[in-house]
C-alpha atoms as a PDB file:
ATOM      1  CA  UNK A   1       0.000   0.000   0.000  1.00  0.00           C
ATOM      2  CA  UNK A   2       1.333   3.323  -0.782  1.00  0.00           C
ATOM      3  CA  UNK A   3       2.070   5.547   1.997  1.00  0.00           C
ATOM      4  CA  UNK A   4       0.949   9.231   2.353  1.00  0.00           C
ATOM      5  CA  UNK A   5       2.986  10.909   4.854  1.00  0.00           C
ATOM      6  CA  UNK A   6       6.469  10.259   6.403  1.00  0.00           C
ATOM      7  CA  UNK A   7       7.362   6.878   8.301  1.00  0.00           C
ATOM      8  CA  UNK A   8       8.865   6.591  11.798  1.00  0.00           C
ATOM      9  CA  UNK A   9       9.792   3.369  11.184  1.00  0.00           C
ATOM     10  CA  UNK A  10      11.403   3.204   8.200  1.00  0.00           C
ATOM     11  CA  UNK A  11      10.618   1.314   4.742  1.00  0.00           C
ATOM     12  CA  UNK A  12       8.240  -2.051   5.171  1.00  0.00           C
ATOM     13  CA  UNK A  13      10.022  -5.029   6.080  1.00  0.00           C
ATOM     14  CA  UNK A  14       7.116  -7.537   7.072  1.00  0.00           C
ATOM     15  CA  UNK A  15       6.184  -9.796   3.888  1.00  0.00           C
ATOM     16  CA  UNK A  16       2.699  -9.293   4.172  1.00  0.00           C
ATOM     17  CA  UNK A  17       0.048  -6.223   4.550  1.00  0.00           C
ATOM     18  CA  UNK A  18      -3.625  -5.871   4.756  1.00  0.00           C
ATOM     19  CA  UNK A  19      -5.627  -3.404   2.650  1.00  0.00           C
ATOM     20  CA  UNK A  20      -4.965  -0.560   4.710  1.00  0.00           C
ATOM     21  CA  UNK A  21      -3.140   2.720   3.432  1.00  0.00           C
ATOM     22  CA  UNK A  22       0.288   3.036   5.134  1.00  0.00           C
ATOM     23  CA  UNK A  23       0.717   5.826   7.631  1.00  0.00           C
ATOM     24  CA  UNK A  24      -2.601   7.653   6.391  1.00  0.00           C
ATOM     25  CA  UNK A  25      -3.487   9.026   9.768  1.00  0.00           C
ATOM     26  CA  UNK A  26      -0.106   9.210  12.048  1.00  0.00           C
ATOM     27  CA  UNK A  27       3.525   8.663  11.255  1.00  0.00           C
ATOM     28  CA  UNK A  28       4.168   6.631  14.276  1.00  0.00           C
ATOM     29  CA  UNK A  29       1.350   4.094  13.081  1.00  0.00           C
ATOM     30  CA  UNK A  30       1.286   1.933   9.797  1.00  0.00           C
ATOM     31  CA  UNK A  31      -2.091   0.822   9.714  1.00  0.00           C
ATOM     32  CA  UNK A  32      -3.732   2.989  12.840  1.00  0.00           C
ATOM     33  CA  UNK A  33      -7.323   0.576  12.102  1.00  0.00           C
ATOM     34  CA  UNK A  34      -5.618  -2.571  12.231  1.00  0.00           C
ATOM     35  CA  UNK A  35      -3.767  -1.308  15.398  1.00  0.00           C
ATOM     36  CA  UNK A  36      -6.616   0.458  17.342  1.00  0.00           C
ATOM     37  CA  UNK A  37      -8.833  -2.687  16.969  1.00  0.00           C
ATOM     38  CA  UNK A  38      -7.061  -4.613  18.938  1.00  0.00           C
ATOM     39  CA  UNK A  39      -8.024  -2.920  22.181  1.00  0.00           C
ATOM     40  CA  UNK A  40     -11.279  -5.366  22.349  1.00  0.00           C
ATOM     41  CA  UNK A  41      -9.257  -8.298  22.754  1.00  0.00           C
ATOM     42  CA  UNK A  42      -7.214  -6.704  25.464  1.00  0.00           C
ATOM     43  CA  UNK A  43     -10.309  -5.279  27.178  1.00  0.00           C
ATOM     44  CA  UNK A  44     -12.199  -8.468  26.869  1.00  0.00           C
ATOM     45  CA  UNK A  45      -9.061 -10.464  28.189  1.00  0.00           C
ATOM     46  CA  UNK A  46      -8.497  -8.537  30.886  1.00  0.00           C
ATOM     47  CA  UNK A  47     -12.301  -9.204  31.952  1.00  0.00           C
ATOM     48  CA  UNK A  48     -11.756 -12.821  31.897  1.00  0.00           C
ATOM     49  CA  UNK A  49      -8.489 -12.579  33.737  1.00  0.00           C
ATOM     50  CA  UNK A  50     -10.145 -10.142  36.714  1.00  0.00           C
ATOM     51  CA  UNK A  51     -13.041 -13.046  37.068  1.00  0.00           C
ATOM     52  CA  UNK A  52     -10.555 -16.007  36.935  1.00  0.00           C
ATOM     53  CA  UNK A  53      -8.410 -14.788  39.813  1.00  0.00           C
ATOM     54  CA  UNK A  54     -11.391 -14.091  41.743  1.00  0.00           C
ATOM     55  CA  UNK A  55     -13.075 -16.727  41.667  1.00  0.00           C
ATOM     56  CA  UNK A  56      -9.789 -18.967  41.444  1.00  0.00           C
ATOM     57  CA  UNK A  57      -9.804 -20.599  38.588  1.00  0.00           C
ATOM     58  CA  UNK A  58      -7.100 -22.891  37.818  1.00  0.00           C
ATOM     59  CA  UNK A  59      -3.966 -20.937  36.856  1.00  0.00           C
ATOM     60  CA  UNK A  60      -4.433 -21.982  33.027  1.00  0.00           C
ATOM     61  CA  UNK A  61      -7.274 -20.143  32.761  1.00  0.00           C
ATOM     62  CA  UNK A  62      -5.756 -16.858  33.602  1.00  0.00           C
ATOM     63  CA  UNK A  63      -2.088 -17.914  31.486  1.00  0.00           C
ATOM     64  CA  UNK A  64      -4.821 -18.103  28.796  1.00  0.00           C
ATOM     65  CA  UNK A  65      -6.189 -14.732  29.339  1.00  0.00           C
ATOM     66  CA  UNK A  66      -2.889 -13.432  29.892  1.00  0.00           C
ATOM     67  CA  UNK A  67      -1.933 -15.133  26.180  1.00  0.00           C
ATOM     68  CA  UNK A  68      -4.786 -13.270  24.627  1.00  0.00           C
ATOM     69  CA  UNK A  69      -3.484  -9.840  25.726  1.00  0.00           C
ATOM     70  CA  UNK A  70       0.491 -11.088  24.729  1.00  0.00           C
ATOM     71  CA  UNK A  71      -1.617 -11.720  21.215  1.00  0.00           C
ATOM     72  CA  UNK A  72      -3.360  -8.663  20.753  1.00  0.00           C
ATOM     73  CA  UNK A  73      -0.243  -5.761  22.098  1.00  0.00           C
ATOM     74  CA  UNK A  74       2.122  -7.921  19.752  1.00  0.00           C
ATOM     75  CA  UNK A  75      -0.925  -7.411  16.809  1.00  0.00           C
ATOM     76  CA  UNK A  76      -0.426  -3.899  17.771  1.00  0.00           C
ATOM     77  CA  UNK A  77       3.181  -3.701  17.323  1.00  0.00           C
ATOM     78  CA  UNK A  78       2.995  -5.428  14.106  1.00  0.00           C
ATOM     79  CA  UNK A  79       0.266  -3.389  12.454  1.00  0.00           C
ATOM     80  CA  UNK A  80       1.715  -0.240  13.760  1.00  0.00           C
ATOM     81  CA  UNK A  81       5.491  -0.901  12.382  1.00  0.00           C
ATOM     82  CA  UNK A  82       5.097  -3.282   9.232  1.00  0.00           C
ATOM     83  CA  UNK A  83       8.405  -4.950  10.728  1.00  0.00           C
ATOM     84  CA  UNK A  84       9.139  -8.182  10.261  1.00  0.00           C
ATOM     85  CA  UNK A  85      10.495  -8.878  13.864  1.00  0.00           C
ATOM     86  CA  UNK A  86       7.209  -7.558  15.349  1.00  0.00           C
ATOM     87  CA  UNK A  87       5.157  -9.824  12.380  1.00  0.00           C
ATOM     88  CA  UNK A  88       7.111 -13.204  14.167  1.00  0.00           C
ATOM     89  CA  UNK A  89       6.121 -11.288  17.467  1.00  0.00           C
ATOM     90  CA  UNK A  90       2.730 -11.183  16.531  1.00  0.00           C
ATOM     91  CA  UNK A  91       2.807 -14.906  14.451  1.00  0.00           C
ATOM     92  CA  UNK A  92       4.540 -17.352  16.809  1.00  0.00           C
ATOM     93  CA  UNK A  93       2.067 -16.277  19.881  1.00  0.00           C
ATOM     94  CA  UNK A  94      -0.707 -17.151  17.708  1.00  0.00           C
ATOM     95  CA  UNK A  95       0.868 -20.840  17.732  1.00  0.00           C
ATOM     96  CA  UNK A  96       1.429 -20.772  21.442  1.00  0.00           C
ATOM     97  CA  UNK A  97      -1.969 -19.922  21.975  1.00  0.00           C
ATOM     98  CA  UNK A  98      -3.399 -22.311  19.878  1.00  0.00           C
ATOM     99  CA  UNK A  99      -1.236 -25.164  22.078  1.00  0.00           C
ATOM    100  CA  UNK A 100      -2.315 -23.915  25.207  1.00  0.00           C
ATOM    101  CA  UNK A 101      -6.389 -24.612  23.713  1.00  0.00           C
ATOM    102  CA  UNK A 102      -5.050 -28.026  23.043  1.00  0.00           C
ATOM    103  CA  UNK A 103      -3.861 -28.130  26.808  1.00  0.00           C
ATOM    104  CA  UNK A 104      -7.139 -27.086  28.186  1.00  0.00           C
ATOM    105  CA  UNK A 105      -8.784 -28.875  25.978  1.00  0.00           C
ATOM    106  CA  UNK A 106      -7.232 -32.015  26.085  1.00  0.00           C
ATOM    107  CA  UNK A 107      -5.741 -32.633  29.487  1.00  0.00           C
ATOM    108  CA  UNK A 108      -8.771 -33.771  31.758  1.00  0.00           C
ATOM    109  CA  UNK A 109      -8.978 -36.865  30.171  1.00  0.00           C
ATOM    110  CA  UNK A 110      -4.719 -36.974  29.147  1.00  0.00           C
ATOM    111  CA  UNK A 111      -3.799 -40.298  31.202  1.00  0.00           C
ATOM    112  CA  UNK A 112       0.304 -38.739  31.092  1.00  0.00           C
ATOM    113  CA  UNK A 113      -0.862 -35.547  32.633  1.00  0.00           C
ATOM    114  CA  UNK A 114       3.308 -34.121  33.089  1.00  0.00           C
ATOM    115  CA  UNK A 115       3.832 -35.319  29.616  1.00  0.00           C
ATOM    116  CA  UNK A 116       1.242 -32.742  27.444  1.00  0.00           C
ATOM    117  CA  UNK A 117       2.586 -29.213  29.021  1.00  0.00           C
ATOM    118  CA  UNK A 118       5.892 -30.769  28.328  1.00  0.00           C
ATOM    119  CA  UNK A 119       5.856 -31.992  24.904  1.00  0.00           C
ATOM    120  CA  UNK A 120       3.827 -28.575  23.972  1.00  0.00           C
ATOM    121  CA  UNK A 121       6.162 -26.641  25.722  1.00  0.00           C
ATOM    122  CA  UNK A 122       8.997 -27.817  24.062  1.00  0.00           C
ATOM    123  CA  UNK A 123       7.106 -28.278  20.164  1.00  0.00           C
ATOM    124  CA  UNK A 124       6.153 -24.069  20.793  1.00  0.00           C
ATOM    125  CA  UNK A 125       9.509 -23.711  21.620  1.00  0.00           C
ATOM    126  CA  UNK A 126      10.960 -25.412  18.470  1.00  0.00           C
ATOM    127  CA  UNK A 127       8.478 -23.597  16.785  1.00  0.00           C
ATOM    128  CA  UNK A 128       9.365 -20.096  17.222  1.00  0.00           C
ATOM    129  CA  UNK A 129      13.271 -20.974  16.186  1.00  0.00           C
ATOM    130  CA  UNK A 130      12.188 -22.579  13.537  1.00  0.00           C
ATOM    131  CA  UNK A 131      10.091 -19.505  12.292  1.00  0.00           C
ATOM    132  CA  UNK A 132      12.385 -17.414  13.282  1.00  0.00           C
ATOM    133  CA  UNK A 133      15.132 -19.039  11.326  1.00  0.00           C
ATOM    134  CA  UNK A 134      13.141 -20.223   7.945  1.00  0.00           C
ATOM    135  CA  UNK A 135      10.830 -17.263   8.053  1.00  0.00           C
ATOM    136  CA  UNK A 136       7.525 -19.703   6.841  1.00  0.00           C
ATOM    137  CA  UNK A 137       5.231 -17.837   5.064  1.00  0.00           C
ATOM    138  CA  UNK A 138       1.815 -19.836   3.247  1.00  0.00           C
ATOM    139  CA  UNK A 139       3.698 -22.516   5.881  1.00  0.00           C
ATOM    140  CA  UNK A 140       3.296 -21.044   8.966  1.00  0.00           C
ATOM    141  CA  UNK A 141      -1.243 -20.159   7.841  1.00  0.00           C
ATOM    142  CA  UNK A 142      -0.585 -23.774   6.656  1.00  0.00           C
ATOM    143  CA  UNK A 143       0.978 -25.023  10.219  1.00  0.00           C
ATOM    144  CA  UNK A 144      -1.436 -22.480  11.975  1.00  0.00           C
ATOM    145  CA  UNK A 145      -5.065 -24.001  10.340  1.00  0.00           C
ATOM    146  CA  UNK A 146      -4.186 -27.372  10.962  1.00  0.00           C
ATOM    147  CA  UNK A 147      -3.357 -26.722  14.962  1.00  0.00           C
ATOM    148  CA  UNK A 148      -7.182 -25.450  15.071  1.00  0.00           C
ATOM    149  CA  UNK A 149      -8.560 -28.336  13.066  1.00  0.00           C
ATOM    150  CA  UNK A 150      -7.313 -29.955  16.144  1.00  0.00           C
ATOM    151  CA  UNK A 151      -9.345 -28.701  18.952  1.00  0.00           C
ATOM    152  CA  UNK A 152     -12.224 -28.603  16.839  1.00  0.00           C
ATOM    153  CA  UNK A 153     -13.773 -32.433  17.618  1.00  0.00           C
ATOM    154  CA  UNK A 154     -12.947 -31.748  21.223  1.00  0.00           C
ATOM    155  CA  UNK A 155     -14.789 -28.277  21.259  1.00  0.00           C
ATOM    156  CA  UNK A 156     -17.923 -30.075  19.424  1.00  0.00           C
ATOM    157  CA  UNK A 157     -17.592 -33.148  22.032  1.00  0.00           C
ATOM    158  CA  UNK A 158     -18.037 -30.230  25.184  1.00  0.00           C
ATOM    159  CA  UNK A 159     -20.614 -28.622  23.282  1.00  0.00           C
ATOM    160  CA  UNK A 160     -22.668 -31.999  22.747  1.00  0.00           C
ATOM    161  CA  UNK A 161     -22.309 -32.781  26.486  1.00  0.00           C
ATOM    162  CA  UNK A 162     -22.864 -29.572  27.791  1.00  0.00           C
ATOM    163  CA  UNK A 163     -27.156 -29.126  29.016  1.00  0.00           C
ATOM    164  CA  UNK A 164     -26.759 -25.463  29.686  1.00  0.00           C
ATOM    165  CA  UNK A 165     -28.240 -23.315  27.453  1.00  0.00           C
ATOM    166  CA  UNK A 166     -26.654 -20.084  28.284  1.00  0.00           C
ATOM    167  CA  UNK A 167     -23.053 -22.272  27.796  1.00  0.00           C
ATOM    168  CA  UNK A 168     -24.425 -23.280  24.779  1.00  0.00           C
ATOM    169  CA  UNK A 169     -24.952 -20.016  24.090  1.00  0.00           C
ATOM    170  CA  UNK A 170     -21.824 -19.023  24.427  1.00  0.00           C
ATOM    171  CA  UNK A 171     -20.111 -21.928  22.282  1.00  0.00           C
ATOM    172  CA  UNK A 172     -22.581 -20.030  19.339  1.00  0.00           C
ATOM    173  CA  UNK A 173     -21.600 -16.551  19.904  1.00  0.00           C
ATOM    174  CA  UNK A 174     -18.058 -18.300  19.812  1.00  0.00           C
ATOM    175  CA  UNK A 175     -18.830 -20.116  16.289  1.00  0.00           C
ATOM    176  CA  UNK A 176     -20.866 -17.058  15.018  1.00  0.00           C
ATOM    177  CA  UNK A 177     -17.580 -14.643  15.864  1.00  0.00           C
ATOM    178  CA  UNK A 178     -15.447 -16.855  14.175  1.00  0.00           C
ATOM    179  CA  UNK A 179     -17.245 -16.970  10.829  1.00  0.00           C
ATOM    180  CA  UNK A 180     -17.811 -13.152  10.783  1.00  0.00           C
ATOM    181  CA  UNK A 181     -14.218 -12.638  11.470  1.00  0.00           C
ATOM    182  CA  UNK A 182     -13.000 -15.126   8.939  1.00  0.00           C
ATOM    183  CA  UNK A 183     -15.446 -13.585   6.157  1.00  0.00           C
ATOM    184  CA  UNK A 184     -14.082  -9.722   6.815  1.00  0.00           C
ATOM    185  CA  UNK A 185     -10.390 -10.885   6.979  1.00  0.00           C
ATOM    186  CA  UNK A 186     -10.769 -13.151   3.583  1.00  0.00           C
ATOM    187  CA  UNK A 187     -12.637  -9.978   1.855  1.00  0.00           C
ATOM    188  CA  UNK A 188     -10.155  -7.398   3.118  1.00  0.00           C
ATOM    189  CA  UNK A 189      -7.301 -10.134   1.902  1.00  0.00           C
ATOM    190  CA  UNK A 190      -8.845 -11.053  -1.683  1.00  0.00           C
ATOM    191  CA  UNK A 191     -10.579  -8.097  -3.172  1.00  0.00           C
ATOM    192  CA  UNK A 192      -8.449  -5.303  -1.603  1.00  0.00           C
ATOM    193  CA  UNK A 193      -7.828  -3.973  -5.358  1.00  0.00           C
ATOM    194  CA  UNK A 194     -11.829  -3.397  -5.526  1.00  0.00           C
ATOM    195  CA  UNK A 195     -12.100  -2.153  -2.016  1.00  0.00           C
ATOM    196  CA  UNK A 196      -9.552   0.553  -2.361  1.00  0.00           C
ATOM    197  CA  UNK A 197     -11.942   2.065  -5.561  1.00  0.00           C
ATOM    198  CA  UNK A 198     -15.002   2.243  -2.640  1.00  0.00           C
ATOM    199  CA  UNK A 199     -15.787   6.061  -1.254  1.00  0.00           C
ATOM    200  CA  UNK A 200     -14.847   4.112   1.975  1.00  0.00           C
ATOM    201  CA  UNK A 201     -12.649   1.188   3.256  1.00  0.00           C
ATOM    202  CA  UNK A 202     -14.741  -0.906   5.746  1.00  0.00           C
ATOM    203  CA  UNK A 203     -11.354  -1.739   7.540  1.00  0.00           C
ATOM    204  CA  UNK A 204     -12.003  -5.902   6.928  1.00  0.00           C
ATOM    205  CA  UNK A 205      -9.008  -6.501   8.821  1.00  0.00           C
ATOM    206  CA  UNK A 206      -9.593  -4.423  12.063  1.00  0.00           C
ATOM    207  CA  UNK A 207     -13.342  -6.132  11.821  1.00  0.00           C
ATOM    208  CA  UNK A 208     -11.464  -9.568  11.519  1.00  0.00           C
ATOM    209  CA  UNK A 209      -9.505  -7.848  14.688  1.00  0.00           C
ATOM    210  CA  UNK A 210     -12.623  -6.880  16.979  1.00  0.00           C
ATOM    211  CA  UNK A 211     -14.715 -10.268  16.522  1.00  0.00           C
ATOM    212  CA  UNK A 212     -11.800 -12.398  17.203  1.00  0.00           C
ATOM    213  CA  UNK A 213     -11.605 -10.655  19.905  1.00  0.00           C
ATOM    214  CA  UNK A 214     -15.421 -11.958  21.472  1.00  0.00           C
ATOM    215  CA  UNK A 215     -14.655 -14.780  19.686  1.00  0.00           C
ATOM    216  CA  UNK A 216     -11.411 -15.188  22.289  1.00  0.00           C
ATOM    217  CA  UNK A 217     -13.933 -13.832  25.206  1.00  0.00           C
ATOM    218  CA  UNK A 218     -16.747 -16.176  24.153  1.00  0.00           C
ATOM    219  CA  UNK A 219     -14.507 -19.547  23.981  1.00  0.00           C
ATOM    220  CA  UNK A 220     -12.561 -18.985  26.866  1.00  0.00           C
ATOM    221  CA  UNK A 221     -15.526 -18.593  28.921  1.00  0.00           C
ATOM    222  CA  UNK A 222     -17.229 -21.450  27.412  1.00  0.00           C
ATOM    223  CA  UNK A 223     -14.236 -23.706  28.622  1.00  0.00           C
ATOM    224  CA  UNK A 224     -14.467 -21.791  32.196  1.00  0.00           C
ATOM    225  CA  UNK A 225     -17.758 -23.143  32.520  1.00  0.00           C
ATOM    226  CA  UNK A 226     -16.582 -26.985  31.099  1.00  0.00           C
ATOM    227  CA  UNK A 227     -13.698 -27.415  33.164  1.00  0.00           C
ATOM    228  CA  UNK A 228     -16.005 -25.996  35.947  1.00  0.00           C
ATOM    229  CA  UNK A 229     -18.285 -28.908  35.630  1.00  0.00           C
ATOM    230  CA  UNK A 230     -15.708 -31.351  35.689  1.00  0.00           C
ATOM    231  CA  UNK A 231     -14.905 -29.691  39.015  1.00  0.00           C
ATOM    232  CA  UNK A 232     -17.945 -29.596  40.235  1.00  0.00           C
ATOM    233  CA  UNK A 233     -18.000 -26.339  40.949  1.00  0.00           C
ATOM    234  CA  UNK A 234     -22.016 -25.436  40.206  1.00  0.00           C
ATOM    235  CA  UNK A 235     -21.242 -22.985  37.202  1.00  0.00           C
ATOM    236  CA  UNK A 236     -23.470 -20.642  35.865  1.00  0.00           C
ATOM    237  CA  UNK A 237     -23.597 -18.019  32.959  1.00  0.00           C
ATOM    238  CA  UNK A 238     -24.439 -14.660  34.772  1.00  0.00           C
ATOM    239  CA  UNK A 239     -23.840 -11.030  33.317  1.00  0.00           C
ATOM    240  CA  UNK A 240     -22.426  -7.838  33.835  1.00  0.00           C
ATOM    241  CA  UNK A 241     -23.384  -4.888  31.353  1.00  0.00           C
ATOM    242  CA  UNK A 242     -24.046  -7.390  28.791  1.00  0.00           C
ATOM    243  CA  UNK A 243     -20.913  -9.137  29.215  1.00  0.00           C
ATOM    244  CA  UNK A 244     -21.328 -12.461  30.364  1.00  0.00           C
ATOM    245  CA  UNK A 245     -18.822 -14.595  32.639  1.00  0.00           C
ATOM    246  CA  UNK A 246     -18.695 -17.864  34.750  1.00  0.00           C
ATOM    247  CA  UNK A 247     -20.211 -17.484  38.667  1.00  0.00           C
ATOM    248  CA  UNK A 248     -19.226 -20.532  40.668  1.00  0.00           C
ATOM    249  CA  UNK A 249     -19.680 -22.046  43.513  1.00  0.00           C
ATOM    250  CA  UNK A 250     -16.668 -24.416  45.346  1.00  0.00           C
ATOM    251  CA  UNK A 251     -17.859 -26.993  47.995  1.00  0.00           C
ATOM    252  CA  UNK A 252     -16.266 -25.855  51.298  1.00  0.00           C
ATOM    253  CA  UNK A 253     -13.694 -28.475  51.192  1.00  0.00           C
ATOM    254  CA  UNK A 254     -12.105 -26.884  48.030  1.00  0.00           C
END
């Protein structure tokens, strides 16, 4: 994209960029609508991180709300500086966050229970020295897709088992999220040419931004309330200004 004014950081060095004019608004940010709309996510994280400490949740619960803030400040840095160190900043948490899903996901019924934080610790690990060395491009969306294909059947098998129908709920707002986000970030990616003739650029990526964002919100609450069943813990859906969260309830000898 061509850029309009003067750039703090210096010529574009990341290999990819979303249909967004460079430095249109602020010299100090690249793409200021890519970058602003990640404040949702950060917003919405820290939510889920106040209630988990609270309420003491187990501590992956708040790691995972702490991952979707990492996430969304390294989105930040990326969209703001088109750098190519701040793209693998922003990239390789993605990864790491999908593994800790897998971990939450996975590890109630994981017989080896020191052996899955261990193997994933050390596969993210190899991960991020592997991008950072060979630089994977189609690879890495590739590598990326493929990690989420593999929560899905044990998102659907929670969903199935779970009566609730506020969780239920939650797991659609979760679905719904996802799909919106996917279909603004694919039109922003493949007819950018035709978007850039409109009067006005809906901003598909910083949409693709902000519903990931609930999307984040929605699923880690969802798996609040799961892993609070398996607990035993009496969860409920309850809300606060619209914005709903997991209320529990720990027998006294927890």
């Amino acid at each position: 994209m061509a850029e309009s004014i003067s750039s703090f950081w210096g010529p574009v060095t990341s290999t990819k960029e979303c249909c967004e004019i460079n430095y249109a608004y602020s010299s100090y940010i690249a793409e200021f609508f890519n970058t602003i709309s990640n404040i949702p996510t950060i917003l919405l994280a820290l939510i889920g991180l106040i209630n988990a400490l609270r309420q003491r949740f187990e501590k992956r619960f708040s790691v995972l709300h702490v991952s979707n803030m990492t996430l969304a400040i390294g989105s930040m840095l990326y969209h703001a500086t088109l750098q190519h160190v701040q793209q693998q900043g922003d990239e390789t948490p993605m990864v790491w966050e999908v593994l800790l899903y897998m971990y939450i996901l996975y590890s109630p019924d994981w017989h080896y229970r020191s052996s899955m934080p261990i193997f994933l610790f050390v596969y993210g690990a190899l991960f991020a020295v592997a991008h950072s060395v060979f630089h994977f491009g189609i690879g890495f969306k590739v590598h990326y897709i493929i990690l989420i294909l593999l929560c899905v059947p044990r998102m659907y098998k929670y969903y199935i088992y779970t009566q609730d129908v506020s969780a239920k709920r939650l797991a659609k707002l979760f679905l719904g999220t996802f799909v919106l986000g996917s279909l603004f970030g694919f039109c922003d990616r493949v007819f950018c040419k035709e978007i850039s003739r409109w009067p006005i650029n809906p901003q598909g990526h910083a949409l693709w931004h902000v519903f990931m964002g609930f999307n984040s919100y929605f699923a880690n609450t969802f798996l609040m309330f799961c892993r609070a069943q398996q607990r035993g813990w009496s969860p409920k859906v309850v809300h606060l200004m619209g914005v709903p969260y997991v209320k529990i309830e720990k027998p006294k000898s927890q």
